[in-house]
Protein backbone atom coordinates (compact mmCIF):
# COMPACT_ATOMS: atom_id res chain seq x y z
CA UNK A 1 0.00 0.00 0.00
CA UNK A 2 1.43 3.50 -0.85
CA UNK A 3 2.32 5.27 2.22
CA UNK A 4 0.27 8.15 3.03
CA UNK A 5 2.83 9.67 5.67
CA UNK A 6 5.81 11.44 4.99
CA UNK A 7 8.68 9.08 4.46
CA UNK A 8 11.36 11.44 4.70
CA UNK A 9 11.88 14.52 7.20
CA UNK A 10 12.22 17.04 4.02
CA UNK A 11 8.92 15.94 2.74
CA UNK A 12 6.76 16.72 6.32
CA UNK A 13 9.17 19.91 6.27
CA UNK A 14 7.68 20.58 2.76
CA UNK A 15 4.30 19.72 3.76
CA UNK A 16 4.85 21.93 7.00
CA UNK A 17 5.51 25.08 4.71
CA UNK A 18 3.00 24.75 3.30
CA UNK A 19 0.74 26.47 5.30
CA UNK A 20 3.30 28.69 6.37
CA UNK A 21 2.47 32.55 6.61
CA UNK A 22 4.02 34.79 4.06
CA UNK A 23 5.61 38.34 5.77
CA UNK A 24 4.44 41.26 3.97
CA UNK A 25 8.25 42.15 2.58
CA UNK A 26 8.53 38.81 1.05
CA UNK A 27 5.17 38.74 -0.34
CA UNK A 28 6.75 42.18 -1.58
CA UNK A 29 9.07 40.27 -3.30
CA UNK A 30 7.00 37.23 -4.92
CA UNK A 31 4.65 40.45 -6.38
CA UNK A 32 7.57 41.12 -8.01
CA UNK A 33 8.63 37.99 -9.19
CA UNK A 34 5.12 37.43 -10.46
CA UNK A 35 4.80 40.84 -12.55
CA UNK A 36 8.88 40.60 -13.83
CA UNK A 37 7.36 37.01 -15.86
CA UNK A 38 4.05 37.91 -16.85
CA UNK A 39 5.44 41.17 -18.98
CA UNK A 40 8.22 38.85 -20.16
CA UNK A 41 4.75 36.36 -21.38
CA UNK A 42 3.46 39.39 -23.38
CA UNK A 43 6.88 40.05 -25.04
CA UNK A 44 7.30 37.07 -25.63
CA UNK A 45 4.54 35.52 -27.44
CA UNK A 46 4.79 38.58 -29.43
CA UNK A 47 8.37 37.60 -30.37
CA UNK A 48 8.29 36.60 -34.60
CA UNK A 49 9.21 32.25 -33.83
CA UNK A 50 6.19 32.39 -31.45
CA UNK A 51 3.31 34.67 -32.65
CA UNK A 52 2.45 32.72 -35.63
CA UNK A 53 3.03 29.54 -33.94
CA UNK A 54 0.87 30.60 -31.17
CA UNK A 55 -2.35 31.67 -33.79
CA UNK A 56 -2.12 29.01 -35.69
CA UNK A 57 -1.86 26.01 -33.39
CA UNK A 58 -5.33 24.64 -33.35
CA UNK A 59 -6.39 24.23 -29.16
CA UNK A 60 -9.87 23.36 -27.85
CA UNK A 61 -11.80 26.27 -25.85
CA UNK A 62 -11.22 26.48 -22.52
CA UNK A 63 -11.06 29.02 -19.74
CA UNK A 64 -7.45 30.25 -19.82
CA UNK A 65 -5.76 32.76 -21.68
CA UNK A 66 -2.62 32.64 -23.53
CA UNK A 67 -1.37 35.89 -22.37
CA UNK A 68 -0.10 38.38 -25.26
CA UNK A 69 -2.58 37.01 -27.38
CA UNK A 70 -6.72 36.84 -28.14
CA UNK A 71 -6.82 33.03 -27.44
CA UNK A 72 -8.22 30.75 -24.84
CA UNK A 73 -8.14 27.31 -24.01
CA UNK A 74 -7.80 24.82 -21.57
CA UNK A 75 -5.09 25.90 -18.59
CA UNK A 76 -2.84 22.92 -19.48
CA UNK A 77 -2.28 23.95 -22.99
CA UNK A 78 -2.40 27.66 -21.50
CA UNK A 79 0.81 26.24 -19.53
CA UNK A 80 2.74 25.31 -22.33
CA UNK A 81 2.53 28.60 -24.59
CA UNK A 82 2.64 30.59 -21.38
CA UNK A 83 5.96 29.43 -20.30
CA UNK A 84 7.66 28.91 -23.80
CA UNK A 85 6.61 32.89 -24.26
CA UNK A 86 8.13 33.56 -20.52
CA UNK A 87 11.03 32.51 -21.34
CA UNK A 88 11.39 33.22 -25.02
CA UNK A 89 13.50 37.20 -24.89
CA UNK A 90 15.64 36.05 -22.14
CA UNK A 91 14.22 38.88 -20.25
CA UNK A 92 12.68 36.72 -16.66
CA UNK A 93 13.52 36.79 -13.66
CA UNK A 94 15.83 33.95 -12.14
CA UNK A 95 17.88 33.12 -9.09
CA UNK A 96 21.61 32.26 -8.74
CA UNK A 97 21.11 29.58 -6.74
CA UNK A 98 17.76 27.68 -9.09
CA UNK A 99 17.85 28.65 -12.60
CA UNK A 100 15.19 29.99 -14.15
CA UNK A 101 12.05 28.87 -11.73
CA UNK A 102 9.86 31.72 -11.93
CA UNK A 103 8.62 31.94 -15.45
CA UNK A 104 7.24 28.08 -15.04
CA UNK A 105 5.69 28.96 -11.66
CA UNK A 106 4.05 32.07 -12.91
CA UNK A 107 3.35 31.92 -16.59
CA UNK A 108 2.10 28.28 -15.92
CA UNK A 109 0.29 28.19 -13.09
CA UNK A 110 -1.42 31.49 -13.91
CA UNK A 111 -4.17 29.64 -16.25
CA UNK A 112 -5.06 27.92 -13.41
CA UNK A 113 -5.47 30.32 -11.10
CA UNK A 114 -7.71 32.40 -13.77
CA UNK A 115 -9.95 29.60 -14.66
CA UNK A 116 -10.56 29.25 -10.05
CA UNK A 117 -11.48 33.12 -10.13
CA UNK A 118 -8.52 33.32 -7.35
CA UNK A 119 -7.28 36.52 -5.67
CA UNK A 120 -4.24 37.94 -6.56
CA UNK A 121 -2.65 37.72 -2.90
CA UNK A 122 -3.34 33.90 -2.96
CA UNK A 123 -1.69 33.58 -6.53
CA UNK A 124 1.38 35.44 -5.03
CA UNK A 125 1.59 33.41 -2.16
CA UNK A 126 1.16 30.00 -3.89
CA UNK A 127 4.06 31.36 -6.23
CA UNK A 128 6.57 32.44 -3.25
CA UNK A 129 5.92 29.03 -1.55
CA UNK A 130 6.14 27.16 -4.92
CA UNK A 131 9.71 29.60 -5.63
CA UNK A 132 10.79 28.53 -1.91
CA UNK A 133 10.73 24.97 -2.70
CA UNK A 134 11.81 24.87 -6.25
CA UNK A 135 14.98 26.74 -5.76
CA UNK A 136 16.08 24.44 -3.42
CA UNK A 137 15.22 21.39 -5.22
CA UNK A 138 16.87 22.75 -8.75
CA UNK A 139 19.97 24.00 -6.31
CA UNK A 140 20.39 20.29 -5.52
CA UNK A 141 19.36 18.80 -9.25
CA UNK A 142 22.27 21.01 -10.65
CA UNK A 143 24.68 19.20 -8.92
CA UNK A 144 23.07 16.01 -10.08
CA UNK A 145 23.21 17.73 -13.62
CA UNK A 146 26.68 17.98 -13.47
CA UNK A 147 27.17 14.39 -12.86
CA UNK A 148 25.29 13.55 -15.73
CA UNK A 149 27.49 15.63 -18.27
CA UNK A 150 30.34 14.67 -16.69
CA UNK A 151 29.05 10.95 -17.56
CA UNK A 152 27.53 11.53 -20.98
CA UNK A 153 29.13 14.77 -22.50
CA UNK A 154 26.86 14.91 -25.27
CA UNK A 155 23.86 14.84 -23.59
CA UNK A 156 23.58 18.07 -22.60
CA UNK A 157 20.05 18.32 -21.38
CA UNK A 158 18.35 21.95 -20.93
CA UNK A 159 17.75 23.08 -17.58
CA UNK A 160 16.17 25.98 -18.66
CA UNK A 161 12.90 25.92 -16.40
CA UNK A 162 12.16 22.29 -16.49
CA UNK A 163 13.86 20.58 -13.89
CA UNK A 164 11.30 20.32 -11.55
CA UNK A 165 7.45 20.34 -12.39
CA UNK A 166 6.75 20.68 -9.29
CA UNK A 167 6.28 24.35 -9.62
CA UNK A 168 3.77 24.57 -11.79
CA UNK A 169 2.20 21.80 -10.18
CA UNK A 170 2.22 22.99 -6.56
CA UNK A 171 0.95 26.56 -7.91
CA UNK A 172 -1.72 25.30 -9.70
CA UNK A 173 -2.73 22.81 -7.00
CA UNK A 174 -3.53 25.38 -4.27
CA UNK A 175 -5.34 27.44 -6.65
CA UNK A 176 -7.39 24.82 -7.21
CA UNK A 177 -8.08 24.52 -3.63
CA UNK A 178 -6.82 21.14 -3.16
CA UNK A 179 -7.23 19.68 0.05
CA UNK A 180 -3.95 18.32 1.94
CA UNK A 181 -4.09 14.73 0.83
CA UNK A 182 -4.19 15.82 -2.74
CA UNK A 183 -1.43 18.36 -2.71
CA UNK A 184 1.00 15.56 -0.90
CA UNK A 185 -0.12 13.79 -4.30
CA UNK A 186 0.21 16.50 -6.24
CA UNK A 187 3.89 17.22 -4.66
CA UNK A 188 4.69 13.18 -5.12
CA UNK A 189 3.91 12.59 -8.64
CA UNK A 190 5.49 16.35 -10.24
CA UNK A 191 8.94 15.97 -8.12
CA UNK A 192 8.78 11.83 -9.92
CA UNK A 193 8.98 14.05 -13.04
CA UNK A 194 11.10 15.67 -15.22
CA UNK A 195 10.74 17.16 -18.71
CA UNK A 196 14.24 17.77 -20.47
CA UNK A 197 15.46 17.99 -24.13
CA UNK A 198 18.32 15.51 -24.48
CA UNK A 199 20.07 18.46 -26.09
CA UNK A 200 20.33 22.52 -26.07
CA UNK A 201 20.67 24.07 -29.29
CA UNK A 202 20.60 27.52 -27.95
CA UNK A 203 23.91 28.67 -30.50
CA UNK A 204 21.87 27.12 -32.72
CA UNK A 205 18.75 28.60 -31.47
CA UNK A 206 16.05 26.79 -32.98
CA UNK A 207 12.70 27.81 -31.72
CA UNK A 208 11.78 24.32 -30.07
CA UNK A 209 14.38 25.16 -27.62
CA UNK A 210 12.14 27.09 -25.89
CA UNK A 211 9.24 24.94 -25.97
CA UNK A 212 10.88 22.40 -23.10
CA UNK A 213 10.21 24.35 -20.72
CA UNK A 214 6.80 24.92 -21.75
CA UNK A 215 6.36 20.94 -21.92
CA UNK A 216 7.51 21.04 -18.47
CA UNK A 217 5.00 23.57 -17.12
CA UNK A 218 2.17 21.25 -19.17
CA UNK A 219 3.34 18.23 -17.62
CA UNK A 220 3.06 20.12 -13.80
CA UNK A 221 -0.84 21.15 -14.49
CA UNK A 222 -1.39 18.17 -15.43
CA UNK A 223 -0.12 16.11 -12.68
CA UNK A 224 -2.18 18.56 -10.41
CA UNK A 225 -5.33 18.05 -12.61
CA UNK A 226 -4.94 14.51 -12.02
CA UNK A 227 -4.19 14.40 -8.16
CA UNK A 228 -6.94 16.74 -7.91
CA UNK A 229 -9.27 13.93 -9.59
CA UNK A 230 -7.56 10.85 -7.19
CA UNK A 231 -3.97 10.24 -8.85
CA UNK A 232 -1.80 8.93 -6.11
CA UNK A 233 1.73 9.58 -6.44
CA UNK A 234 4.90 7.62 -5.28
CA UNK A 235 6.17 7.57 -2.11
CA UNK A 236 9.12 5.02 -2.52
CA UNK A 237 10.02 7.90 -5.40
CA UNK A 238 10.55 9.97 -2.58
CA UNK A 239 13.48 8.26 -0.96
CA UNK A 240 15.15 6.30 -4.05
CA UNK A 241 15.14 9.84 -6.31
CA UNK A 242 15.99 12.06 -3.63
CA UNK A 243 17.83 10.45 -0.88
CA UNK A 244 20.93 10.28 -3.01
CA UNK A 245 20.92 13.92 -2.81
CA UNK A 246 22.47 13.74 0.79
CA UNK A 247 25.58 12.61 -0.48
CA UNK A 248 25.64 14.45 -3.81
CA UNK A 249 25.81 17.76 -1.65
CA UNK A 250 27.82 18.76 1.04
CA UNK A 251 27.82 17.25 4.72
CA UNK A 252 24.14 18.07 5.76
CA UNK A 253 22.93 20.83 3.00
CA UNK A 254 19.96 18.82 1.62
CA UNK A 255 18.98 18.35 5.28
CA UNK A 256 19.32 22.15 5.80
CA UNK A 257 17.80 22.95 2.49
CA UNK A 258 14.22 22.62 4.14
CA UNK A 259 14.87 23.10 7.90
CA UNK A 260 15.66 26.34 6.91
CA UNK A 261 12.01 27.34 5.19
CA UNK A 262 10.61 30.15 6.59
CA UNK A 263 13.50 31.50 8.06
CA UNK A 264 15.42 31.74 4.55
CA UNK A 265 13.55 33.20 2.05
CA UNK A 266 15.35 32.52 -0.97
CA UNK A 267 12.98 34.61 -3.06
CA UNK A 268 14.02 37.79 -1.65
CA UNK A 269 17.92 37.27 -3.67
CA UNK A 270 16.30 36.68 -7.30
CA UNK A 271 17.32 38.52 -9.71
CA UNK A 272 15.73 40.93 -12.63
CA UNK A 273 17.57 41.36 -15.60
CA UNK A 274 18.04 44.70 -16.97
CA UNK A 275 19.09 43.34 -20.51
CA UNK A 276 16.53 40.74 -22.76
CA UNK A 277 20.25 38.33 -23.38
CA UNK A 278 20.99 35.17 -21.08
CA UNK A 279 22.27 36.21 -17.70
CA UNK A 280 25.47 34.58 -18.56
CA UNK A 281 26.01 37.56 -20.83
CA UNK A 282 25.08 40.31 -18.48
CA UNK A 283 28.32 40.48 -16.98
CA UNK A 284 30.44 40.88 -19.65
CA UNK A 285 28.24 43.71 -20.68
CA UNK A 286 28.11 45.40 -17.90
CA UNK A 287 31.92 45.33 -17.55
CA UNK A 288 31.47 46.18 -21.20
CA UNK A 289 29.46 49.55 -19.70
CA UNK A 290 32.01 50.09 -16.89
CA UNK A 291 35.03 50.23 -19.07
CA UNK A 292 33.75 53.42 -20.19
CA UNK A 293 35.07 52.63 -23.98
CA UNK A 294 33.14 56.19 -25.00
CA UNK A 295 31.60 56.73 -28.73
CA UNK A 296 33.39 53.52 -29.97
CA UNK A 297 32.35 52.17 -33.81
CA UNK A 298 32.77 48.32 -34.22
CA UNK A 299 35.25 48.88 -36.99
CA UNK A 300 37.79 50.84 -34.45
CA UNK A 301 37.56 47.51 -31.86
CA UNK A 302 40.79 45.39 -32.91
CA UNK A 303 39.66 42.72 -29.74
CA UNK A 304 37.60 42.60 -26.37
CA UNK A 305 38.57 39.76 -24.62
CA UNK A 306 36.36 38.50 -21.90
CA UNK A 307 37.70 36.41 -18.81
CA UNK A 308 34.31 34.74 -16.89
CA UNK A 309 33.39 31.63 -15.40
CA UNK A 310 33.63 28.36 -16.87
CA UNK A 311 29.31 28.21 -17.65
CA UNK A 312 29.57 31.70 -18.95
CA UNK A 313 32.45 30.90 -21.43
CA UNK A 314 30.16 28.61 -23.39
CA UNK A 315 28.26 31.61 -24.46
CA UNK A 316 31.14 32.15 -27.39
CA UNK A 317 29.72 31.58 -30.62
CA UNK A 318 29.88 34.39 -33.42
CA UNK A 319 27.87 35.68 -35.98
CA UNK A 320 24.66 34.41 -34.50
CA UNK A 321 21.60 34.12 -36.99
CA UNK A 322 18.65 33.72 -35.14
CA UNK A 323 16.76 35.39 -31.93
CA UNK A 324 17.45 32.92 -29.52
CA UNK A 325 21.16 31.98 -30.63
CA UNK A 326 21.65 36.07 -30.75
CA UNK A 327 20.38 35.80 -26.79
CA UNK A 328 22.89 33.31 -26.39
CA UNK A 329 25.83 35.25 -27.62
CA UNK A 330 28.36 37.06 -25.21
CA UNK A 331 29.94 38.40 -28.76
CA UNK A 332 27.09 39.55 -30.21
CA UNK A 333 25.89 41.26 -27.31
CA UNK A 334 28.97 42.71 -26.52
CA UNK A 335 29.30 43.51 -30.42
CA UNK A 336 25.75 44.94 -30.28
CA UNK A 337 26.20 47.71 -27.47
CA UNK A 338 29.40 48.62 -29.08
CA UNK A 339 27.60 49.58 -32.05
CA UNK A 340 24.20 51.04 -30.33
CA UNK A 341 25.18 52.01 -26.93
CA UNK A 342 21.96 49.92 -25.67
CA UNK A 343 20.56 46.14 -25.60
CA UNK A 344 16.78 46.35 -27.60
CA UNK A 345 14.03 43.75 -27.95
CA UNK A 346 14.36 44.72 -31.40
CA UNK A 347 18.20 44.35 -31.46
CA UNK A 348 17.39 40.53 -31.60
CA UNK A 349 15.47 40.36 -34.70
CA UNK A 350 16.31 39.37 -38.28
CA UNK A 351 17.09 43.14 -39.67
CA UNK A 352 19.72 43.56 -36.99
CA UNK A 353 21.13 40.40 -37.33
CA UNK A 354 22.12 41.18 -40.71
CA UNK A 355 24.49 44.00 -39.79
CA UNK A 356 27.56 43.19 -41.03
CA UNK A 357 29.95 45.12 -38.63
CA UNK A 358 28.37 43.87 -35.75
CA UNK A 359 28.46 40.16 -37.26
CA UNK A 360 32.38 41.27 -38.14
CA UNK A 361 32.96 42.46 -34.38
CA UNK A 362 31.41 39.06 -32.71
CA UNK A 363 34.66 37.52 -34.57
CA UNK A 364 37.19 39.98 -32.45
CA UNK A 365 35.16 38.90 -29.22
CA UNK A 366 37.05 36.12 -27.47
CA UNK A 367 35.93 34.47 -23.81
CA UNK A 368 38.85 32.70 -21.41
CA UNK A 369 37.87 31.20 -18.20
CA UNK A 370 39.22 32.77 -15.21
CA UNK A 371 40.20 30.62 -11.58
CA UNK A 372 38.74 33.96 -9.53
CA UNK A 373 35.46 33.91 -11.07
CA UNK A 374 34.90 30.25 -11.76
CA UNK A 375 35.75 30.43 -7.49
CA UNK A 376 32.93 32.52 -7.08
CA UNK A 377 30.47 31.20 -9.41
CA UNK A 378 27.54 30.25 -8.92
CA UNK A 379 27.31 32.85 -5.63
CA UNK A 380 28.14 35.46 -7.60
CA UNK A 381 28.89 36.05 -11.56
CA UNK A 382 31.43 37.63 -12.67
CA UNK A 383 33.70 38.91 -15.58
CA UNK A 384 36.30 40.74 -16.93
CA UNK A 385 36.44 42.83 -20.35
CA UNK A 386 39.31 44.15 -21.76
CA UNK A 387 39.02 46.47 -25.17
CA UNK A 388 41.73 47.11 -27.33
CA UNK A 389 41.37 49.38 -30.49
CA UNK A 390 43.33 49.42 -33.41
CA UNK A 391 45.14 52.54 -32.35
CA UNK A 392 46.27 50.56 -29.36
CA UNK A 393 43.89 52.27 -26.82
CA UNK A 394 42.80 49.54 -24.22
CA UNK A 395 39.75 50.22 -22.16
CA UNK A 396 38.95 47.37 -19.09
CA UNK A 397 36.05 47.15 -17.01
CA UNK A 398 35.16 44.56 -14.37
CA UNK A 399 32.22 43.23 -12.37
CA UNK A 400 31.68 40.88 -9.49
CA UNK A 401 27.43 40.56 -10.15
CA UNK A 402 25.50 41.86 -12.77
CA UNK A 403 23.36 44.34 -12.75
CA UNK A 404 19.70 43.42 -11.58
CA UNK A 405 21.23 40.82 -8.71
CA UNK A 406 19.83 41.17 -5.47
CA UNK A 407 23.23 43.10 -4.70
CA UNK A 408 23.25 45.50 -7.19
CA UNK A 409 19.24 45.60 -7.92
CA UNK A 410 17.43 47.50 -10.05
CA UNK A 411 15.57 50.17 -8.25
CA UNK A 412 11.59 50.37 -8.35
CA UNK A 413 11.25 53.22 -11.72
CA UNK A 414 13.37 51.11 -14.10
CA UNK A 415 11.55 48.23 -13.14
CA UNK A 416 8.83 49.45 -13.52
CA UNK A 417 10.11 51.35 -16.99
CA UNK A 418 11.35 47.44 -18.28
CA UNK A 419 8.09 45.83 -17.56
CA UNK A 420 6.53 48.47 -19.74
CA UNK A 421 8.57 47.91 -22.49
CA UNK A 422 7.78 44.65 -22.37
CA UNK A 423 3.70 45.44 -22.17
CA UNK A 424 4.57 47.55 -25.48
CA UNK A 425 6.01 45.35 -27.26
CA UNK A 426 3.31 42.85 -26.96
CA UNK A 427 0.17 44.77 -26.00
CA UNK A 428 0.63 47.93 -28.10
CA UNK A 429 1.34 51.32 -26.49
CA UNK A 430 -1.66 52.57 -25.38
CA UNK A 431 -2.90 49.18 -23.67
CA UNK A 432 0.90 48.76 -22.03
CA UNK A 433 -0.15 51.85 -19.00
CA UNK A 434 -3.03 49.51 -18.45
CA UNK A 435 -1.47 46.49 -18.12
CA UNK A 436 1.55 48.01 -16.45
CA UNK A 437 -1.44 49.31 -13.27
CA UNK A 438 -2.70 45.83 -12.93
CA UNK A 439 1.06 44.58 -12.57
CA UNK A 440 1.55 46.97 -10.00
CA UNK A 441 -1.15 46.04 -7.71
CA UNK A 442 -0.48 42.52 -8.58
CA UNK A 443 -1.73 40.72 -5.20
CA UNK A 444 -4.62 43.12 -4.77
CA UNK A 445 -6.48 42.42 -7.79
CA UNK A 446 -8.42 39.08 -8.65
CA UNK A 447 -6.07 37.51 -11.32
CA UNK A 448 -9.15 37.21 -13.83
CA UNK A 449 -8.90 41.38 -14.06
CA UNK A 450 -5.10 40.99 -14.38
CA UNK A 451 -4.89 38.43 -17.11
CA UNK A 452 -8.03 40.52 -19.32
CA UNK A 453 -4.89 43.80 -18.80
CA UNK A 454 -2.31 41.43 -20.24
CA UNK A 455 -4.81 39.58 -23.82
CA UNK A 456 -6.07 41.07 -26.87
């Protein structure tokens, strides 16, 4: 017979949490969590590999929006264009500790909580409890990861939000009002589950990429759908996935991964990215910024060398010909604010991509791994740039965090400022001041009235 008791102290901790109540400075902080990923949704369904995609896939009616858009369906498939669009302009929020955790939480869960009529203030809290768990479980998976590509080096396998279902799956559970019983269920069955692409072509960037994680997020709704309707889960999963995890970490840290809910709320450190590139990028850039190169053209750079962490050096391929491989690029970002002095939404599309002396510059743009920063990583995330132009003039700049981290954060007005460029982007100008009110009272509102700011 399955076990209907916690087999494992973590999992009564987890259950514990559960009801746990949220102080008003961390809910603070989920509120912003949930309105950073919902204007990254807009943007990015409206982004060119998605939006026809996205009208033309045929889906069955249903109560849920697909944000961005003028389309409804059921909140499963809602999950799966949600999150692909959340994570699509490399613009969401994410933590250094648990990737990318918020855009399947919030874009996939929030479906769900429209089709319940729930409040905005439970939404938030089921996403900061579902962020508090996640974290720590994709904190502990990475190390697991890197086991597995140490075993099988081609296999990469993309982490990019869909690790751990159990996000989506816990957020949508307690919006659906699930009863204890079925959340443990719930809980059971999504962290038995994991959604990965066996490879990830983001140099490449084919738009599939992307889709994982939205896969993922599917896969969470529906484990919650089915829990809800008597699904039992495993509870022997619960001790042969997980308890290897004691020894993968260091002496004690699973243990003290969830003795220490409540009292460590890792949602208060995520970060919000000022620039729509992968965070592994940001760095570099912002060194970039710091070296104070002046009214450079591409044509006068002879080099920039970068020296970053080993993850970040991977970002190195030039002359990048679609969105997401662009995203992907530490060159032709780097190449890219050389030439423009800023990082667009629009400097990611086809008609800048064809710029030839920014494609020529990505080729002078060369990324070296460096002992202090590889040290530091993944606490903090670091680099080095160093400009030299063909006169000989060499510029260098240097950054222990990016901007955005919870140690360097963006203040409240460009925020605020990003999120509405987002809203533009995908909403149109005059319906982005809307959209950008209901984002700001984002736990005050009912989520129906927030989703109808963020649709067609």
């Amino acid at each position: 017979m399955i076990s209907q008791k916690p087999v494992r102290d973590w999992e009564q901790q987890l259950s514990d949490f559960l009801s746990t109540e949220i102080p008003p400075a961390v809910r603070a902080d989920g509120s912003r969590v949930v309105a950073d990923v919902l204007a990254a949704t807009v943007a990015g369904a409206a982004a060119p590999q998605n939006a026809d995609v996205f009208r033309e896939l045929p889906l069955g009616d249903g109560p849920a929006a697909v944000l961005g858009t003028d389309r409804r369906t059921d909140p499963a498939h809602a999950a799966l264009l949600n999150v692909t669009a959340a994570i699509t302009q490399e613009i969401e929020e994410g933590h250094n500790r648990g990737g990318h955790v918020g855009a399947s939480i919030v874009a996939g869960a929030v479906g769900v909580a429209e089709a319940h009529d729930v409040d905005g203030e439970t939404f938030v809290d089921a996403c900061v409890r579902s962020y508090e768990l996640c974290t720590r479980f994709e904190y502990a998976i990475f190390a697991m990861k890197a086991r597995l590509n140490d075993a099988i080096p081609w296999l990469v396998r993309d982490p990019h939000s869909t690790w751990t279902t159990l996000g989506p799956a816990l957020t949508a559970a307690v919006c659906m009002g699930q009863s204890p019983d079925q959340l443990r269920e719930t809980v059971r069955t999504a962290l038995n589950l994991a959604v990965v692409s066996m490879h990830d072509p983001f140099a490449e960037g084919a738009p599939s990429r992307n889709f994982t994680a939205g896969f993922s997020a599917q896969a969470g709704v529906s484990a919650a759908t089915l829990a809800g309707a008597g699904l039992r889960g495993s509870a022997a999963a619960m001790e042969a996935v997980y308890d290897p995890f004691e020894w993968l970490l260091e002496d004690g840290a699973f243990a003290h991964l969830f003795e220490s809910l409540g009292d460590e709320w890792w949602v208060t450190e995520a970060y919000h990215k000022p620039y729509p590139s992968c965070r592994y990028t940001h760095a570099p850039l912002d060194a970039l910024r710091d070296a104070d190169t002046g009214d450079l053209d591409p044509e006068d750079v002879a080099r920039i060398d970068v020296y970053t962490y080993r993850n970040g050096v991977d970002m190195g391929h030039v002359r990048p010909d679609t969105l997401t491989a662009a995203k992907f690029s530490t060159p032709y970002v780097l190449a890219r604010w050389v030439a423009d002095g800023e990082i667009s939404l629009e400097h990611f599309l086809d008609d800048a991509l064809d710029e030839e002396p920014v494609q020529s510059l990505t080729e002078r743009v060369d990324l070296h791994v460096d002992d202090a920063y590889e040290r530091a990583f993944p606490d903090k995330w670091g680099a080095r740039v160093e400009v030299v132009t063909r006169d000989g003039t060499r510029y260098v700049g240097e950054r222990d965090v990016p901007r955005g981290d919870y140690r360097d954060p963006l203040d409240a007005a460009t925020l605020a400022a990003r999120n509405r460029t987002l809203l533009a982007y995908g909403l149109g100008e005059t319906a982005a001041d809307r959209a950008l009110d209901a984002l700001s009272s984002v736990d005050t509102t009912s989520v129906a009235a927030l989703v109808d700011s963020l649709t067609h």
